[in-house]
PDB file of N, CA and C in Angstrom:
ATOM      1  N   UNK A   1       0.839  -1.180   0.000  1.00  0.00           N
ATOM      2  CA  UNK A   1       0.000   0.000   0.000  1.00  0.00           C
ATOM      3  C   UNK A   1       0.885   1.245   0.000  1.00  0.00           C
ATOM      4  N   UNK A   2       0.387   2.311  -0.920  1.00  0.00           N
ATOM      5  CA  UNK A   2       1.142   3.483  -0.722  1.00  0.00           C
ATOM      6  C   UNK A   2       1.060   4.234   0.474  1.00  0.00           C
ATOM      7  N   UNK A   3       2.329   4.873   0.539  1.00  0.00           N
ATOM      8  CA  UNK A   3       2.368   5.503   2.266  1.00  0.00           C
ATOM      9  C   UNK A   3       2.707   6.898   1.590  1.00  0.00           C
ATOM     10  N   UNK A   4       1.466   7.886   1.853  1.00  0.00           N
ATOM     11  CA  UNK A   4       1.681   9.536   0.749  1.00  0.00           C
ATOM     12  C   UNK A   4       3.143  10.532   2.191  1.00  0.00           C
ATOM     13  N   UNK A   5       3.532  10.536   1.889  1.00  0.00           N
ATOM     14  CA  UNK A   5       5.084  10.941   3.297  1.00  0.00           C
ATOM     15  C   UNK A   5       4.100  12.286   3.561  1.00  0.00           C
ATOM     16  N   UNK A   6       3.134  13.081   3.032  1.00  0.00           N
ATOM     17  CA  UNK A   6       2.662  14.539   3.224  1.00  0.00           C
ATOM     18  C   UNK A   6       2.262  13.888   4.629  1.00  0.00           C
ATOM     19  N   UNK A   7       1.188  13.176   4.320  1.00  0.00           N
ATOM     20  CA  UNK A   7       0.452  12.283   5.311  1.00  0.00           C
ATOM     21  C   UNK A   7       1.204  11.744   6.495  1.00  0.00           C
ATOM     22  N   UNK A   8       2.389  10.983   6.263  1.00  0.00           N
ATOM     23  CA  UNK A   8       2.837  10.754   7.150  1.00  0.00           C
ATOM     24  C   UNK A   8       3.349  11.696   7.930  1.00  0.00           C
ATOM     25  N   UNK A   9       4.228  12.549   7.671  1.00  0.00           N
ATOM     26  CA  UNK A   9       4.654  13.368   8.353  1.00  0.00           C
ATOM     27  C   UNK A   9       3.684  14.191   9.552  1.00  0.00           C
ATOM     28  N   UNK A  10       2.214  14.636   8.889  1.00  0.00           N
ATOM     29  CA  UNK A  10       1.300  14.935   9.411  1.00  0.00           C
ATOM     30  C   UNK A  10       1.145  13.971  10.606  1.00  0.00           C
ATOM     31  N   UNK A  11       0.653  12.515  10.621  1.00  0.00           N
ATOM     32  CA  UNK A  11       0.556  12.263  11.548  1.00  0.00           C
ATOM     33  C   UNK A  11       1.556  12.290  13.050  1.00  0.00           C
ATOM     34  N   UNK A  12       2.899  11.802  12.407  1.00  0.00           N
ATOM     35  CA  UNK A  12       3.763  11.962  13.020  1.00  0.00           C
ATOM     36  C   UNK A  12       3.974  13.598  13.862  1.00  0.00           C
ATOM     37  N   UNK A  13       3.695  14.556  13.216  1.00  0.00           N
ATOM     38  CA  UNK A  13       3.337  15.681  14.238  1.00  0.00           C
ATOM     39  C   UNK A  13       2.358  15.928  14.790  1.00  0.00           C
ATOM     40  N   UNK A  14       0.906  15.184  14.740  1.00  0.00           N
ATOM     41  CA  UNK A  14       0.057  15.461  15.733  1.00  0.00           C
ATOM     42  C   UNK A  14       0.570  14.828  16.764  1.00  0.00           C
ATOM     43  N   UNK A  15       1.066  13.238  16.480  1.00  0.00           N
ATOM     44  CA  UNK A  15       1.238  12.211  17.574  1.00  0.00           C
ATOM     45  C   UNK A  15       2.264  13.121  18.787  1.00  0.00           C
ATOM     46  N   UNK A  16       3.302  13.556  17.705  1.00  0.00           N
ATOM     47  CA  UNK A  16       4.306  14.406  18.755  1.00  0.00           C
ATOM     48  C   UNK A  16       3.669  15.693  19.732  1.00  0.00           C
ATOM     49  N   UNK A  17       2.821  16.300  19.077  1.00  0.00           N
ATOM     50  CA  UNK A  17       2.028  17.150  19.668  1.00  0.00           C
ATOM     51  C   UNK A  17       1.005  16.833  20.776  1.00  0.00           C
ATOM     52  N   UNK A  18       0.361  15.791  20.562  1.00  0.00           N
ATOM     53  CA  UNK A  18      -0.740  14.972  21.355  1.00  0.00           C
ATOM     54  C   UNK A  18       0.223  14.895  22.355  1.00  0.00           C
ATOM     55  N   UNK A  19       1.444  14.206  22.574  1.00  0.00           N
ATOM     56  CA  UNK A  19       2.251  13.537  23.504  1.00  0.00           C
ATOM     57  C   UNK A  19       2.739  14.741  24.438  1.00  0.00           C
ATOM     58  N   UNK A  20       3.189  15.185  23.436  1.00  0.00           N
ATOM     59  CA  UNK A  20       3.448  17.188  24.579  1.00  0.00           C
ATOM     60  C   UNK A  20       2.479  17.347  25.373  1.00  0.00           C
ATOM     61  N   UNK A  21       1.131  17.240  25.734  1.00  0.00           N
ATOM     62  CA  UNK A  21       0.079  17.544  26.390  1.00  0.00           C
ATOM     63  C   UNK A  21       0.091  16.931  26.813  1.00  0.00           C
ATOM     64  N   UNK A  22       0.640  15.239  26.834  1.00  0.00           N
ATOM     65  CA  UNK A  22       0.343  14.412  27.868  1.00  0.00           C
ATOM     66  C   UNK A  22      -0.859  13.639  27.759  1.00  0.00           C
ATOM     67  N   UNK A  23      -1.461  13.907  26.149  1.00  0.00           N
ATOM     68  CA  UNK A  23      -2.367  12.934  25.713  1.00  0.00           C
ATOM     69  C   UNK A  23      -3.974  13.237  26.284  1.00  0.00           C
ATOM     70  N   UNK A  24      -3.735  14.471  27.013  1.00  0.00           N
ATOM     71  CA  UNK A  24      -4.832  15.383  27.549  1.00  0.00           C
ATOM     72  C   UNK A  24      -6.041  16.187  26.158  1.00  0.00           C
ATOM     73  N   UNK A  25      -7.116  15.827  26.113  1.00  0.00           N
ATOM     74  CA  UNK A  25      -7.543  16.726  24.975  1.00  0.00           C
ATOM     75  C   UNK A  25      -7.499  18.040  25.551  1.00  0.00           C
ATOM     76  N   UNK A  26      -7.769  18.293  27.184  1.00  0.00           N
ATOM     77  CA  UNK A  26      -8.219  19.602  27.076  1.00  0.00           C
ATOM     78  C   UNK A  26      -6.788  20.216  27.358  1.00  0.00           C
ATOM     79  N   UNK A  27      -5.373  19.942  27.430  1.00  0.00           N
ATOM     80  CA  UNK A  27      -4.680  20.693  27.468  1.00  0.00           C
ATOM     81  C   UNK A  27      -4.127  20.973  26.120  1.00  0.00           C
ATOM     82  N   UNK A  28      -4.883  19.754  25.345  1.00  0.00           N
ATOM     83  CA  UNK A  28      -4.481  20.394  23.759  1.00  0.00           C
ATOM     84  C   UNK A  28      -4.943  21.301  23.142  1.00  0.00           C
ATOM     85  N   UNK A  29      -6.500  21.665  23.529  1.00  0.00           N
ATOM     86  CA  UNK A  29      -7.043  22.679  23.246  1.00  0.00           C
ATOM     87  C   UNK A  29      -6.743  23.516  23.663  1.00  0.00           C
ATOM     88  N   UNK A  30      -6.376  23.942  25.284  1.00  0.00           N
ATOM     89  CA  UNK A  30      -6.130  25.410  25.387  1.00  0.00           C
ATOM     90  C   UNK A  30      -4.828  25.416  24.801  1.00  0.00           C
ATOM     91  N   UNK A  31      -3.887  24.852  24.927  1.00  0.00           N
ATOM     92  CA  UNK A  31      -2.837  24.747  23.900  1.00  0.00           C
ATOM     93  C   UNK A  31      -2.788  25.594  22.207  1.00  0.00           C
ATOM     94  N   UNK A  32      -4.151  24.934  21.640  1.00  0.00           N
ATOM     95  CA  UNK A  32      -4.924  25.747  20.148  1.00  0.00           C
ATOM     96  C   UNK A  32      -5.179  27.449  20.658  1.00  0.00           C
ATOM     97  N   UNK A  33      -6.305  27.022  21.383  1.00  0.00           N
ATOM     98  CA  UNK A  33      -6.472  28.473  21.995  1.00  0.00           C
ATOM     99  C   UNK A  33      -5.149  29.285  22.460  1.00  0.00           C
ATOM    100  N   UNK A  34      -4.157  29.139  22.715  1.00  0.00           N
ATOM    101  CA  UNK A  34      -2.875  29.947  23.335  1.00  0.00           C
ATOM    102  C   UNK A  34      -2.954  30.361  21.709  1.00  0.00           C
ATOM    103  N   UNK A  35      -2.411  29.231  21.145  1.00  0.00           N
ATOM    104  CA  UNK A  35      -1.339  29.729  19.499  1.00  0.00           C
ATOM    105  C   UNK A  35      -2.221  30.609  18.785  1.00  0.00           C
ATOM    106  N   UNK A  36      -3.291  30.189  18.862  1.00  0.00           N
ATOM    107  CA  UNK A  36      -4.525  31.546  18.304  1.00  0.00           C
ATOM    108  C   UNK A  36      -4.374  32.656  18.399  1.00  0.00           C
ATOM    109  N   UNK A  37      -4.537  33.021  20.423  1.00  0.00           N
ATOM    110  CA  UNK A  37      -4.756  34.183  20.619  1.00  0.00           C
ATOM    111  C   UNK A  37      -3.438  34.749  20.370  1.00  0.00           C
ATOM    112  N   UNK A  38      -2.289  34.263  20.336  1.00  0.00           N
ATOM    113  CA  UNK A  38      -0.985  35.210  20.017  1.00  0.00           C
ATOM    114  C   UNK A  38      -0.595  34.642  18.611  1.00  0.00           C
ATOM    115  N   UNK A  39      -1.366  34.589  17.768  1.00  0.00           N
ATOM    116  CA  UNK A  39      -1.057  34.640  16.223  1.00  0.00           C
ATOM    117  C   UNK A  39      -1.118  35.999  15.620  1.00  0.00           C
ATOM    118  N   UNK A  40      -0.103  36.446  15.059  1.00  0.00           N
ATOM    119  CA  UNK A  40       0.105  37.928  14.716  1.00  0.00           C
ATOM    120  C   UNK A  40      -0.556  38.206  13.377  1.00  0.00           C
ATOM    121  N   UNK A  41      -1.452  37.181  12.727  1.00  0.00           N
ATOM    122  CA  UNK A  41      -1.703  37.564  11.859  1.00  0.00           C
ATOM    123  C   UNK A  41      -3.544  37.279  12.531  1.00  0.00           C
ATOM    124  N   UNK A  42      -4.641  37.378  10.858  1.00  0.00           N
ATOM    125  CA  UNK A  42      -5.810  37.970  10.679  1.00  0.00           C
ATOM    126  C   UNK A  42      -6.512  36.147  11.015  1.00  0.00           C
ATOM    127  N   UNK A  43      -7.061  35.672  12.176  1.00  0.00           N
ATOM    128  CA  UNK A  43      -8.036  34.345  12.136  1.00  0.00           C
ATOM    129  C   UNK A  43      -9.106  34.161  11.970  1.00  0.00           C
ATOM    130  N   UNK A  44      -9.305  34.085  10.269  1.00  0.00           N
ATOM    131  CA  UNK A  44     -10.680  34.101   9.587  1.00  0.00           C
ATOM    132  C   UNK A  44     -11.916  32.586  10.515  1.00  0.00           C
ATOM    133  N   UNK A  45     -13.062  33.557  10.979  1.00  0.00           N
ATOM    134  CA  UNK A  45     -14.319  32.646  11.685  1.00  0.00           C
ATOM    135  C   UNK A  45     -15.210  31.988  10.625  1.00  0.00           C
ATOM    136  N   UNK A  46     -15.735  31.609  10.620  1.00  0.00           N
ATOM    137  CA  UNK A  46     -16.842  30.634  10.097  1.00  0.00           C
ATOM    138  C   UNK A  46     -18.246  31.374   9.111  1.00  0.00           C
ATOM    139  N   UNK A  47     -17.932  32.502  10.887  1.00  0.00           N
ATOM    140  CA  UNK A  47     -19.130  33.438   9.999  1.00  0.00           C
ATOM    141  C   UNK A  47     -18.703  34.260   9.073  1.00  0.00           C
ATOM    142  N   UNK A  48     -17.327  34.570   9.358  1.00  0.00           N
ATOM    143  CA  UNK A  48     -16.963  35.778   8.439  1.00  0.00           C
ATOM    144  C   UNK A  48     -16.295  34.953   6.603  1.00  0.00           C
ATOM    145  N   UNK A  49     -16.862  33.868   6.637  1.00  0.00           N
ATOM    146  CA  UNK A  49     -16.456  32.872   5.511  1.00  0.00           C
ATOM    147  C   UNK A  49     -18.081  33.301   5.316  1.00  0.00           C
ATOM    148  N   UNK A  50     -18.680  32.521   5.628  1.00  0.00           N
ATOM    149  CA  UNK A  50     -20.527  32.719   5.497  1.00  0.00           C
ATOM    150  C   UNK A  50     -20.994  34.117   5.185  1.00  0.00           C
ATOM    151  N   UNK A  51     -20.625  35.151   5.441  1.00  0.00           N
ATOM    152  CA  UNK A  51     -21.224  36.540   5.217  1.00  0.00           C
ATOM    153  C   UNK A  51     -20.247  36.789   4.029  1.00  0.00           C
ATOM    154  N   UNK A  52     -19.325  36.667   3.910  1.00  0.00           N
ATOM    155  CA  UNK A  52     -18.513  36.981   2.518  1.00  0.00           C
ATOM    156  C   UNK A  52     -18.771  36.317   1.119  1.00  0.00           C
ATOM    157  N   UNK A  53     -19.525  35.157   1.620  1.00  0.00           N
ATOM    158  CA  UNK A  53     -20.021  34.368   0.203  1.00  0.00           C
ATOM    159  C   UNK A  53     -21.215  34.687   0.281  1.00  0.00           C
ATOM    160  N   UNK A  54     -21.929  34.951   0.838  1.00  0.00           N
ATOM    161  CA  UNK A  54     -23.360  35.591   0.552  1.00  0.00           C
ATOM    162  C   UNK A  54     -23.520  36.978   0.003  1.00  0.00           C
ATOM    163  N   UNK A  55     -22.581  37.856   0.531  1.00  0.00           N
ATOM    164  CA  UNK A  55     -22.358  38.928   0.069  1.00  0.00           C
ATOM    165  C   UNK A  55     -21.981  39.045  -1.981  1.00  0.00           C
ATOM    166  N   UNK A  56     -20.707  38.202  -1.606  1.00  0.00           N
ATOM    167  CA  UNK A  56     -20.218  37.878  -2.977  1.00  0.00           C
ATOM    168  C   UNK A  56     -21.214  37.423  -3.766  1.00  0.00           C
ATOM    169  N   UNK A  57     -22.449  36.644  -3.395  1.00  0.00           N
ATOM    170  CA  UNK A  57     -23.532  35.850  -4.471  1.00  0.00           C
ATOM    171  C   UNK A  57     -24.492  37.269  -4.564  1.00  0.00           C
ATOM    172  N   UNK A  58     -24.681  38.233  -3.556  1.00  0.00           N
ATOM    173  CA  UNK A  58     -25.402  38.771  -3.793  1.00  0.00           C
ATOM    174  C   UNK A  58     -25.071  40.456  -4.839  1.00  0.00           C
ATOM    175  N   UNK A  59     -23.879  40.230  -4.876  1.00  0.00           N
ATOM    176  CA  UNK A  59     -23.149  41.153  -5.810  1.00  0.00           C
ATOM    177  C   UNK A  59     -23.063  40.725  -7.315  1.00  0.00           C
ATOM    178  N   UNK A  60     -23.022  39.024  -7.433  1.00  0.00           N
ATOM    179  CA  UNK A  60     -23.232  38.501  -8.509  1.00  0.00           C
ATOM    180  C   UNK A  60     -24.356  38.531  -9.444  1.00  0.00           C
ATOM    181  N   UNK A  61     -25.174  38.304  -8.139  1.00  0.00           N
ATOM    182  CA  UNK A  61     -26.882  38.881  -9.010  1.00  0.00           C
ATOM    183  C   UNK A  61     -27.276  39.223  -9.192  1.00  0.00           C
ATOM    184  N   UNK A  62     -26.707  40.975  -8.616  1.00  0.00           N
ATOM    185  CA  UNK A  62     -26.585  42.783  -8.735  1.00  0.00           C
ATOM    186  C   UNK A  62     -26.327  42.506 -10.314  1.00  0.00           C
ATOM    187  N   UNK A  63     -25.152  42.008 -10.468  1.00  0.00           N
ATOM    188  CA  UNK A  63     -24.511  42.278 -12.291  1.00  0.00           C
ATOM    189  C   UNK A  63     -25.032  41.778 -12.526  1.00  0.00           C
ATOM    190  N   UNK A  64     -25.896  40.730 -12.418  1.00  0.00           N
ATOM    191  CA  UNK A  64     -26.473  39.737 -13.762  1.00  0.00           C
ATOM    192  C   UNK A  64     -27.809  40.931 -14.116  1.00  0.00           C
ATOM    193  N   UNK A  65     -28.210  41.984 -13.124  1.00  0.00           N
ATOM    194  CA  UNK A  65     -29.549  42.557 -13.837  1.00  0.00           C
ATOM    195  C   UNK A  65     -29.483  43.394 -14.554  1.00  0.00           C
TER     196      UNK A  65
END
């Protein structure tokens, strides 16, 4: 069976990551939550994906009239 190395590697750093926490979910999460809140750049939400494609469809159907 093929082994894709993108893949592998991936797992191989959650596993390493999981293990840093001690195999804890919730210290992995606040863990997420830390790297979040001090990410220096822009962390696009869910909604702000959802209001931008609605927006965008509704600009589309502006030009089509």
């Amino acid at each position: 069976m093929f082994k894709d190395p993108i893949v592998e590697e991936v797992r191989r750093a959650r596993e390493e990551i999981f293990a840093e926490c001690g195999y804890d979910l919730h210290k992995l999460l606040e863990r997420d939550r830390q790297i979040l809140k001090d990410w220096p750049g822009k962390v696009v939400t869910k909604e702000e994906l959802l209001r931008d494609r609605q927006a965008r469809k509704q600009k589309d159907q502006g030009d089509r009239e």
